[in-house]
Protein backbone atom coordinates (compact mmCIF):
# COMPACT_ATOMS: atom_id res chain seq x y z
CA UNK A 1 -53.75 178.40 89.54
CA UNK A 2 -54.46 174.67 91.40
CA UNK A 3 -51.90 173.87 93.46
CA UNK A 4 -50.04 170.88 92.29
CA UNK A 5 -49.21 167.74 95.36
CA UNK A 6 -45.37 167.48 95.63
CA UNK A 7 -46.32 164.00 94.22
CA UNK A 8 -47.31 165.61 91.03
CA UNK A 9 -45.26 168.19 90.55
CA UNK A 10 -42.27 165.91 90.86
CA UNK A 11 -43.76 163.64 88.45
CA UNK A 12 -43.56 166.34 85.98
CA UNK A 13 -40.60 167.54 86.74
CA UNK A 14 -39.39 163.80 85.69
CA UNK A 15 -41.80 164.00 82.72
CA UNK A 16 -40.19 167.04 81.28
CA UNK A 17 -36.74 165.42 81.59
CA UNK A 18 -37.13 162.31 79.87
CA UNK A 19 -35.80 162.57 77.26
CA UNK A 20 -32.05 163.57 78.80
CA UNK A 21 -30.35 160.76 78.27
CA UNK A 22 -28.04 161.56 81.59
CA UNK A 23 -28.43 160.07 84.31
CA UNK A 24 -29.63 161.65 87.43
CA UNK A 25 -27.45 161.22 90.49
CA UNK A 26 -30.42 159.84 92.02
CA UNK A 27 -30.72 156.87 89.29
CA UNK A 28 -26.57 156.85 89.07
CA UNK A 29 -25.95 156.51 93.08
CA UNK A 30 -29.23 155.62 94.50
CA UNK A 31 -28.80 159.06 96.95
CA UNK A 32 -31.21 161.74 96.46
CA UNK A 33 -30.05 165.46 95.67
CA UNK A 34 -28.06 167.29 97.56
CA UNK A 35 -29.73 170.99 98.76
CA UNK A 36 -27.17 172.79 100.76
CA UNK A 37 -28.45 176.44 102.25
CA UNK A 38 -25.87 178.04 103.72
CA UNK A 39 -26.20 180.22 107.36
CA UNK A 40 -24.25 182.99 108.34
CA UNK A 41 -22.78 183.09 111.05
CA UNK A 42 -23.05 186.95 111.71
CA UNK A 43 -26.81 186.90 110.46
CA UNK A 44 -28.02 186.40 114.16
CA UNK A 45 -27.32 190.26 114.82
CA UNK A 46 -28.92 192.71 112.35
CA UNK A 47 -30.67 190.17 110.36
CA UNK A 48 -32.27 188.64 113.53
CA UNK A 49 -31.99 185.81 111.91
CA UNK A 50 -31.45 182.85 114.05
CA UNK A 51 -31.07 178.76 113.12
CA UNK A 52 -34.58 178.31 115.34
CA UNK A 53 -36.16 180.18 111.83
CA UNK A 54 -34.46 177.52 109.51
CA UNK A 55 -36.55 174.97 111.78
CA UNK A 56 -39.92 176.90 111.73
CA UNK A 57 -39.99 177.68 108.43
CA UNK A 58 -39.48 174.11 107.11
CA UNK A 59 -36.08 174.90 105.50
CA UNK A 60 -34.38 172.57 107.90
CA UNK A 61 -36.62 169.45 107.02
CA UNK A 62 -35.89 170.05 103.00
CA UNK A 63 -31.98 170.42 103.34
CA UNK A 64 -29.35 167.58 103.05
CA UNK A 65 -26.68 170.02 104.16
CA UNK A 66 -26.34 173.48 106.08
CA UNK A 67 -23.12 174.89 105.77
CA UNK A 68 -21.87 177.34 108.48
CA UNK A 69 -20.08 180.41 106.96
CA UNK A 70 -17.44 181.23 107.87
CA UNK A 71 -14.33 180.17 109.45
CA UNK A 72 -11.33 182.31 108.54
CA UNK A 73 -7.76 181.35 108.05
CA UNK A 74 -5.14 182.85 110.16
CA UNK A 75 -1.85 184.85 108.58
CA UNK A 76 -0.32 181.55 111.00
CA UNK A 77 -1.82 179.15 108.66
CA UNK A 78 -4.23 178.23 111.56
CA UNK A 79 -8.15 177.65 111.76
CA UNK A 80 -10.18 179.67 114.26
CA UNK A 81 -13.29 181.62 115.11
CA UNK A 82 -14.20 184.58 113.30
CA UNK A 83 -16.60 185.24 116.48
CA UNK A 84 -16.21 183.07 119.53
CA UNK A 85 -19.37 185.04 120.90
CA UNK A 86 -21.41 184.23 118.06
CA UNK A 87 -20.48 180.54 117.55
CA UNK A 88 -20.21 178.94 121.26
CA UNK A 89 -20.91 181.77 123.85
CA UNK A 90 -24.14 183.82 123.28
CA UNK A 91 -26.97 182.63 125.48
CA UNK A 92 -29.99 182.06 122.74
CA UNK A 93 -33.17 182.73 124.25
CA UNK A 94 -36.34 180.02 124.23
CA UNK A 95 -38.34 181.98 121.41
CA UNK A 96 -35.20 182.20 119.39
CA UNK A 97 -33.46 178.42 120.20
CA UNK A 98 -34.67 175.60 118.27
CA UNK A 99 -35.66 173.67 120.96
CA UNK A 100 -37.71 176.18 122.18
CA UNK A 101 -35.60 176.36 125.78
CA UNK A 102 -33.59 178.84 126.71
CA UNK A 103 -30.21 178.85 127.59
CA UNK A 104 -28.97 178.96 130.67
CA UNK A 105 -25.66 180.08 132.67
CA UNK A 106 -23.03 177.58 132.99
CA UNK A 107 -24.40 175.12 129.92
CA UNK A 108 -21.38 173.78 128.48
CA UNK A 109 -22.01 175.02 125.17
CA UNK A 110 -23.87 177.79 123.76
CA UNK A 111 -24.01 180.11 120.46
CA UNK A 112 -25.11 179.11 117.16
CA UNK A 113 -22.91 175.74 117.76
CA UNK A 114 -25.45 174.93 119.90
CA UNK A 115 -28.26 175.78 117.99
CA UNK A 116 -26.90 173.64 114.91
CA UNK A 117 -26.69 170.74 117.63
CA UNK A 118 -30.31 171.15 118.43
CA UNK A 119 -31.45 171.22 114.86
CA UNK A 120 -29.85 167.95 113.87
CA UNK A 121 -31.55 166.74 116.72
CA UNK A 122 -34.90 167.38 115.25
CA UNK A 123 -33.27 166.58 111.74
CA UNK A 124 -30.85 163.59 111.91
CA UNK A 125 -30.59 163.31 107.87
CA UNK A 126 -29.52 166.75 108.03
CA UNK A 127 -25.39 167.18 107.51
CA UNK A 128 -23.87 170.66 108.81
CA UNK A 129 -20.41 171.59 107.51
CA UNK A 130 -18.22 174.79 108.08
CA UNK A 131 -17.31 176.45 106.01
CA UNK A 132 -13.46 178.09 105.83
CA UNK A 133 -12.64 181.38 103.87
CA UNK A 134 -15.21 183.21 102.44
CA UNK A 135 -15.01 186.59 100.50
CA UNK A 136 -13.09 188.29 103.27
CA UNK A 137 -11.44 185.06 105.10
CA UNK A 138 -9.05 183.82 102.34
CA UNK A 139 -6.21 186.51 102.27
CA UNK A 140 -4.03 183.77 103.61
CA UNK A 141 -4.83 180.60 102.14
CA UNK A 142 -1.84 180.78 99.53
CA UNK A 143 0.30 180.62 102.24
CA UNK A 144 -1.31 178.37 104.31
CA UNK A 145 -1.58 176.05 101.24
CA UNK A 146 1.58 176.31 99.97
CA UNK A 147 4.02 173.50 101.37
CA UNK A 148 3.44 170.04 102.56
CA UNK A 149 4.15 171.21 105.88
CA UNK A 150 2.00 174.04 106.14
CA UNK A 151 -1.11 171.97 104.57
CA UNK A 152 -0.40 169.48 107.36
CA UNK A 153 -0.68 172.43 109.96
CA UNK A 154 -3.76 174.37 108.54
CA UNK A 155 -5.35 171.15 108.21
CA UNK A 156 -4.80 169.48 111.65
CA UNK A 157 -5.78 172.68 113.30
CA UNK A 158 -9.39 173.14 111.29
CA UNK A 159 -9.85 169.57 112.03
CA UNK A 160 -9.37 170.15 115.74
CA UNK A 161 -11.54 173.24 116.05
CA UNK A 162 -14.49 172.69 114.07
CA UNK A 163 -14.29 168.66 113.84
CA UNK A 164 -13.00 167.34 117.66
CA UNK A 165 -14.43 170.54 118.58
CA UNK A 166 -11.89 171.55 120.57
CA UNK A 167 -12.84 175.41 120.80
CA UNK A 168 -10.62 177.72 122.97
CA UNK A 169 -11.40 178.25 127.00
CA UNK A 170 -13.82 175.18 127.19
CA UNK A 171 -13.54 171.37 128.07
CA UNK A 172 -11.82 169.37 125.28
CA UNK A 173 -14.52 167.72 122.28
CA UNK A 174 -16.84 170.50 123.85
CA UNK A 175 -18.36 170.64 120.58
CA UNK A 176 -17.18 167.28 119.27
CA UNK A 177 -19.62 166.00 117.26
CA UNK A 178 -21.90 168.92 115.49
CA UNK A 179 -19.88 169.39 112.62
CA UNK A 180 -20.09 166.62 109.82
CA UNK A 181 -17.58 168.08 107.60
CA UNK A 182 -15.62 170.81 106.06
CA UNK A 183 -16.42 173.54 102.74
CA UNK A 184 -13.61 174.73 101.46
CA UNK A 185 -14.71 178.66 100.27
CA UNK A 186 -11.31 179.43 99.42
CA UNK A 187 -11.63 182.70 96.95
CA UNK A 188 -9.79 182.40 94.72
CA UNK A 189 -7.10 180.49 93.98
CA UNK A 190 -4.52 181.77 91.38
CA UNK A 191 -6.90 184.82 90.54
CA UNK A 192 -8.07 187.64 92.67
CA UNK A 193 -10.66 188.00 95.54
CA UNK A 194 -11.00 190.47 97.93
CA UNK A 195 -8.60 193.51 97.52
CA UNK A 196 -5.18 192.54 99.16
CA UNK A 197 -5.50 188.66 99.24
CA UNK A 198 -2.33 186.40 98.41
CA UNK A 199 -1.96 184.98 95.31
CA UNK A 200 0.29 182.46 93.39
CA UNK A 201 0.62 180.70 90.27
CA UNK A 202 1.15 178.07 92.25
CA UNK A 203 -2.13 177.97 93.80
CA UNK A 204 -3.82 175.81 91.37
CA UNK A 205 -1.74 172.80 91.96
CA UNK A 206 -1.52 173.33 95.75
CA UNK A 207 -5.50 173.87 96.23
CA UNK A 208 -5.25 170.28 94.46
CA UNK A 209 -2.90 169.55 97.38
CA UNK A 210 -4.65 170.99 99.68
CA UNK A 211 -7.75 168.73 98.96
CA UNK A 212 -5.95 165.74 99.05
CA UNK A 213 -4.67 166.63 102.46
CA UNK A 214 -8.23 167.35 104.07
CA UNK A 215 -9.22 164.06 102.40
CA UNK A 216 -6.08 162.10 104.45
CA UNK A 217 -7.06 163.81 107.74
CA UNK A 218 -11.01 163.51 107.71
CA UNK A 219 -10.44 159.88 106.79
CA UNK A 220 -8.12 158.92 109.77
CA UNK A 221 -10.72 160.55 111.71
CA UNK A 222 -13.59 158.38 110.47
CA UNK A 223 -11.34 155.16 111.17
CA UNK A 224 -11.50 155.93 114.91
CA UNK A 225 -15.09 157.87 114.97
CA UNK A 226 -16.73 155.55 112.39
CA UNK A 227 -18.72 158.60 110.77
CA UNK A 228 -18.09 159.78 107.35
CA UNK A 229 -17.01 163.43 106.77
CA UNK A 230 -18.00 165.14 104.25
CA UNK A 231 -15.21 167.03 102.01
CA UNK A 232 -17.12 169.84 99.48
CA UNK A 233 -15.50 173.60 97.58
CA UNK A 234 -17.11 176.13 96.61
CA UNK A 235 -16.52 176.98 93.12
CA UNK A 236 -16.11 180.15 90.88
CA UNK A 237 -17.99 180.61 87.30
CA UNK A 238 -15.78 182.34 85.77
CA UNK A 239 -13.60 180.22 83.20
CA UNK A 240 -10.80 182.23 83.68
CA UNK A 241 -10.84 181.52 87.55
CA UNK A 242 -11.50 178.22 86.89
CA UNK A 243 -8.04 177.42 84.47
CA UNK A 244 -6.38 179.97 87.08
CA UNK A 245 -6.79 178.08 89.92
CA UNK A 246 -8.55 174.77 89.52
CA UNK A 247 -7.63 171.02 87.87
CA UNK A 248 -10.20 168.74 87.36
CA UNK A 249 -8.81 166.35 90.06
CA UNK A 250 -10.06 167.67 93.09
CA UNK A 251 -13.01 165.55 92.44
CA UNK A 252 -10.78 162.75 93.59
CA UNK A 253 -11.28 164.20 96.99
CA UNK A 254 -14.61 166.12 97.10
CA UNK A 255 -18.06 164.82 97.84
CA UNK A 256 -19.06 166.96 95.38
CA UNK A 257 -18.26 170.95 94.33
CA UNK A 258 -20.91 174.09 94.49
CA UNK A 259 -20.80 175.85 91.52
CA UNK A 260 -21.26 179.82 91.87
CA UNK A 261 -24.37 180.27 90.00
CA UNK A 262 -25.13 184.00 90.66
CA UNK A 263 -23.17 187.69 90.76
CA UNK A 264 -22.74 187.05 87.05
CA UNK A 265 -23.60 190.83 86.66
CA UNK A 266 -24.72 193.55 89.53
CA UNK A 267 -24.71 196.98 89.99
CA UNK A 268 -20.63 197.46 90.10
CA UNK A 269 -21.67 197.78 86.20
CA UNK A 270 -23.24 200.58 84.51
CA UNK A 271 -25.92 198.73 82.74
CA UNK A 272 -29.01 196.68 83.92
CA UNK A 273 -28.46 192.63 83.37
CA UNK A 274 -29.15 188.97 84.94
CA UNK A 275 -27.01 188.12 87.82
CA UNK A 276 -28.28 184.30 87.27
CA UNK A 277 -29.71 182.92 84.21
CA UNK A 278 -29.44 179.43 83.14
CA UNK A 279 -28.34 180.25 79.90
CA UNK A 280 -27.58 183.62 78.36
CA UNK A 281 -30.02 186.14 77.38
CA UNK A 282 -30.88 186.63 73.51
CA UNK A 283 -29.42 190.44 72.74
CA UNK A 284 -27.02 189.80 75.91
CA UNK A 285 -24.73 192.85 75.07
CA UNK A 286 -21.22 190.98 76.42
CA UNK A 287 -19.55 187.96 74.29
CA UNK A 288 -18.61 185.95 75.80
CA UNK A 289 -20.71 186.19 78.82
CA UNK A 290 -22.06 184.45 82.09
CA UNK A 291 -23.90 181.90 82.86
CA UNK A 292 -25.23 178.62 84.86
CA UNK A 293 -24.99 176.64 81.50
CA UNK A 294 -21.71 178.21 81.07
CA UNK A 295 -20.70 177.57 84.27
CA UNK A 296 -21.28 173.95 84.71
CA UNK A 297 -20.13 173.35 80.90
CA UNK A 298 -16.56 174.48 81.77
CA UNK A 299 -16.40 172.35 84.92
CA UNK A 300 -17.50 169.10 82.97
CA UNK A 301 -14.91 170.20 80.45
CA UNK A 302 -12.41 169.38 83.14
CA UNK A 303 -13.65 166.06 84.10
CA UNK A 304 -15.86 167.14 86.87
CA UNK A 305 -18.37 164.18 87.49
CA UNK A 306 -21.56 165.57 86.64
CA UNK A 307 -23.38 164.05 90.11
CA UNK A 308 -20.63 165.92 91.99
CA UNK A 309 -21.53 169.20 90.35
CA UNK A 310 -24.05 171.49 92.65
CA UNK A 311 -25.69 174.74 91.42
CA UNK A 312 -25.50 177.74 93.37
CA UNK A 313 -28.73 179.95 93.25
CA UNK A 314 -29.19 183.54 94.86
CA UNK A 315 -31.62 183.73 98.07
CA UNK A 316 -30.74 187.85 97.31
CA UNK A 317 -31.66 190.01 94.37
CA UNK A 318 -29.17 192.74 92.13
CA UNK A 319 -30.48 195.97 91.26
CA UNK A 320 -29.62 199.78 89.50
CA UNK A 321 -31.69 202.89 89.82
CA UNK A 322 -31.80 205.64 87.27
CA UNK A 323 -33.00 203.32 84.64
CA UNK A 324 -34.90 205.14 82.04
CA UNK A 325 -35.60 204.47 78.28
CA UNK A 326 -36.17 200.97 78.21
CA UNK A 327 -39.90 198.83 78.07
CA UNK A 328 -38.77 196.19 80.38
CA UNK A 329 -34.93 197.89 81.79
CA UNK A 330 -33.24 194.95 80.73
CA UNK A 331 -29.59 196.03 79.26
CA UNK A 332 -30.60 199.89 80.00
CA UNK A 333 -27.92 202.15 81.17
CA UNK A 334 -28.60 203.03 85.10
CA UNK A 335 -26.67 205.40 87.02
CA UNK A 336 -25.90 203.90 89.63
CA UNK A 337 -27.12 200.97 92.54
CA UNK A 338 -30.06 200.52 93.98
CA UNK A 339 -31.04 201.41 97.20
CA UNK A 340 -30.58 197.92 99.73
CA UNK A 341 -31.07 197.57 103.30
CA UNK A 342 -27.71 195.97 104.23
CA UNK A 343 -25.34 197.39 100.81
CA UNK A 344 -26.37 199.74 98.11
CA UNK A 345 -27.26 197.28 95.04
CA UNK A 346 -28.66 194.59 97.12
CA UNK A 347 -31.53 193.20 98.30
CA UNK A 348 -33.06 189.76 100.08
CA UNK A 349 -35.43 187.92 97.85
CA UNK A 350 -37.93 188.55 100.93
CA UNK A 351 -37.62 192.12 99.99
CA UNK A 352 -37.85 192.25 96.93
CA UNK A 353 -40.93 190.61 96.36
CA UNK A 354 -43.11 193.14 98.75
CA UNK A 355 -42.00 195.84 96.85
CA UNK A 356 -44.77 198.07 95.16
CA UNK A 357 -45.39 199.24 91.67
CA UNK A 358 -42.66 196.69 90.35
CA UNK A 359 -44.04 194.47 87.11
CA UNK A 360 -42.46 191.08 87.13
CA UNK A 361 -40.63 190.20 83.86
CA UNK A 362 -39.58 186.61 82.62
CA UNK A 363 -37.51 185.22 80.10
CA UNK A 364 -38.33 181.17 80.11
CA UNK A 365 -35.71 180.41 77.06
CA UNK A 366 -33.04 181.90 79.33
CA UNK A 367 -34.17 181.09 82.64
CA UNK A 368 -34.35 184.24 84.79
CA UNK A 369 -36.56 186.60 85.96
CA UNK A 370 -36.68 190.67 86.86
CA UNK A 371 -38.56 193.42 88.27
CA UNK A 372 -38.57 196.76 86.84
CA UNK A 373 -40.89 200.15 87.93
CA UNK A 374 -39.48 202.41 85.37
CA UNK A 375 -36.80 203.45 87.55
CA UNK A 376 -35.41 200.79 89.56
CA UNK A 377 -34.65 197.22 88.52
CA UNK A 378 -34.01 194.17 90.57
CA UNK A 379 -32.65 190.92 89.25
CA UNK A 380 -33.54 188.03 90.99
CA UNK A 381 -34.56 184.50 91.50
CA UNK A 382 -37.95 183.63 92.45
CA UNK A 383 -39.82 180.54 93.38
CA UNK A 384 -40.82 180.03 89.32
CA UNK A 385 -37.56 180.30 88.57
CA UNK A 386 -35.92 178.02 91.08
CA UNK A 387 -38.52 175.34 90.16
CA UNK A 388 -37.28 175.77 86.22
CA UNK A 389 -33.67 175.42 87.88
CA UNK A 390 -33.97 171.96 89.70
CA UNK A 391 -35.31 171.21 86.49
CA UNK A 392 -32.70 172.35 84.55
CA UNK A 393 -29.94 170.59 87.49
CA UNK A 394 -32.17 166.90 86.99
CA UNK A 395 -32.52 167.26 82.79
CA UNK A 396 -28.14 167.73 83.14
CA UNK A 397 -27.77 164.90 85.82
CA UNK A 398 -26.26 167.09 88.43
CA UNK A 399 -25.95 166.73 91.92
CA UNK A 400 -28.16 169.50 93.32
CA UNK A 401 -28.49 173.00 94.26
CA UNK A 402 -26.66 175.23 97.02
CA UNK A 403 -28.38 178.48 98.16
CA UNK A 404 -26.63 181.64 99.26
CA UNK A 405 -27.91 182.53 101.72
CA UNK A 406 -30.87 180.92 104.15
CA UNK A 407 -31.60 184.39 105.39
CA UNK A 408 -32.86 185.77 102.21
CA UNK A 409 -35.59 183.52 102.12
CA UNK A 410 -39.42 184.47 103.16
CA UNK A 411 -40.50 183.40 106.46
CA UNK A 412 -42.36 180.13 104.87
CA UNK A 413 -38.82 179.18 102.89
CA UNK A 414 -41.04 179.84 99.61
CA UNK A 415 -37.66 179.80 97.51
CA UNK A 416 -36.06 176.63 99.49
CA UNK A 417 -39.65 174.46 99.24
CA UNK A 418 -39.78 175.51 95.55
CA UNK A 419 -36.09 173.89 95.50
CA UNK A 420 -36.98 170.57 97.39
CA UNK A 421 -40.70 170.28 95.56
CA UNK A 422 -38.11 170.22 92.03
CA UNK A 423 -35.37 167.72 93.65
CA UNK A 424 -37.83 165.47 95.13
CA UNK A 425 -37.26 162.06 94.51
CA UNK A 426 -39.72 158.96 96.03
């Protein structure tokens, strides 16, 4: 196939679209799309993978936003650290620091904080927000949310941590400065999460609340700092999550919202299906069922702004084993999940695509993609089917595209590069 110029390729891209009679945030705002990879925090241990590989693969020069996951709230109602040593102590060495210099006893701040200070050195576009809660980090944001008083608390104290950077044990404003913002991963308000996580009707209004508060604090900042923060959510898919714990609102307060666009299905079900299509499957054996088209339709249902919508996309892959009696797998009973490096069920896109004897399935109309080898299937997102994405996100006038997570991607950020070539904009 001859390789297409970014040039070109973006032309097309705004060929294909034309006839959408949305506007683009680009045309609407005069800002370019927003591509936000997110890094985790932990993924500098058994992933090996550090921020200094966001830089040499070219990820870091094709993101607006990187945001740091995650920062867990406290049964106090307080912001802190899930790992001190991970985000301001651990000495980086030169091969694995992004400014190719080691670190040395005494500096006065180390750890990935560091590391996120030295990329936006070599990227000052680039915007790096953390990012509170998480999958196993919001057990305690009902409570923490759930009077004006303990808003004001919860708030003050994330905006003193990860904002002033006022981090425990070293100088005050040590890290003042490297954060441009805050992502609020709260999950999920009014509707369950992880096992054993508060929950309250009254959630839904006081997430609302809560917004509004972050909004009133990172705003006084700015009027002494004179830099804007940035104020974004991460949101669920699922309707019913949504009218459980969401208004329409928030948008009042948000730069914009990332919309889950993945885990629609995965191996916690019995048969094989798409964890991420734009729109769902023909012979799609649930009704209703999941996904991105869904997804962003019930948001804009609300009154969500359609530039302040962002697509999530999966940097990882779902997959079943014991798939038999089925041409392709697709919909085919399994028994059980696949076999995955870090959790049984899944795997990194960077995986994935080594694998041998797999045949690589597409369906275009719907917008995802699959491998199958008679046995084993993997669901999953490749750099074809990102490119049909930004497509899809420029066609519906959206905002952009989030990826979870940075580490899933190839060592050349094939999937992230596939993202930027579709959002380019002169």
């Amino acid at each position: 196939m001859r390789v297409l110029t970014r040039r070109l390729i973006a032309a097309a891209a705004i060929a294909a679209v034309a006839s959408t009679a949305a506007a683009t945030p680009a045309q609407a705002t005069g800002k370019s799309y927003v591509k936000v990879g997110y890094f985790t925090q932990w993924g500098i241990y058994g992933r090996d993978f550090q921020l200094a590989k966001v830089q040499k693969s070219g990820a870091a020069a094709r993101l607006t936003h990187i945001n740091y996951a995650f920062g867990p709230v406290t049964a106090d109602g307080l912001c802190v650290s899930a790992d001190p040593w991970a985000d301001w102590q651990t000495p980086f060495t030169a091969e694995n620091s992004v400014d190719g210099v080691a670190d040395v006893e005494g500096q006065p701040l180390s750890g990935n904080l560091n590391q996120i200070a030295e990329l936006k050195k070599k990227n000052p576009k680039l915007r790096v927000l953390i990012s509170l809660g998480g999958w196993t980090g919001s057990k305690y944001f009902s409570d923490a949310a759930l009077t004006d008083a303990s808003r004001k608390k919860l708030v003050s104290s994330c905006v003193d941590l990860w904002i002033k950077g006022n981090l425990p044990g070293l100088p005050a404003g040590a890290a003042a400065g490297i954060l441009d913002g805050i992502d609020l991963d709260w999950e999920w308000p009014g509707s369950a999460g992880e096992v054993g996580n508060i929950i309250r009707p009254e959630d839904k209004r006081n997430f609302t609340l809560l917004t509004a508060e972050f909004r009133a604090q990172l705003n006084a900042l700015s009027k002494t700092t004179r830099h804007h923060y940035d104020l974004t959510a991460f949101l669920p898919a699922a309707p019913v999550k949504v009218d459980a714990g969401f208004e329409g609102k928030i948008f009042k307060y948000l730069d914009f919202g990332t919309v889950q666009g993945y885990d629609f299905h995965g191996s916690w079900e019995a048969r094989t299906n798409q964890q991420s299509a734009l729109r769902v499957p023909a012979g799609a054996p649930d009704n209703p069922d999941f996904s991105s088209e869904v997804a962003i339709n019930k948001w804009l249902s609300l009154g969500a702004p359609r530039h302040k919508l962002v697509l999530g996309v999966p940097y990882y892959s779902q997959g079943w084993t014991g798939v038999t009696g089925s041409k392709n797998g697709l919909f085919a009973p399994a028994t059980g999940p696949a076999p995955g490096k870090f959790a049984a069920g899944t795997e990194d896109y960077k995986t994935v695509k080594t694998l041998p004897g797999f045949k690589v399935y597409r369906d275009l109309k719907a917008g995802h993609a699959w491998l199958y080898d008679g046995t084993t299937f993997w669901t999953y997102d490749d750099p074809a089917v990102l490119l049909q994405k930004s497509l899809w996100i420029r066609s519906k006038g959206l905002g952009g595209a989030m990826m979870w997570s940075l580490d899933g991607d190839d060592a050349n950020a094939s999937l992230t590069k596939a993202i930027a070539t579709g959002l380019w904009t002169p």
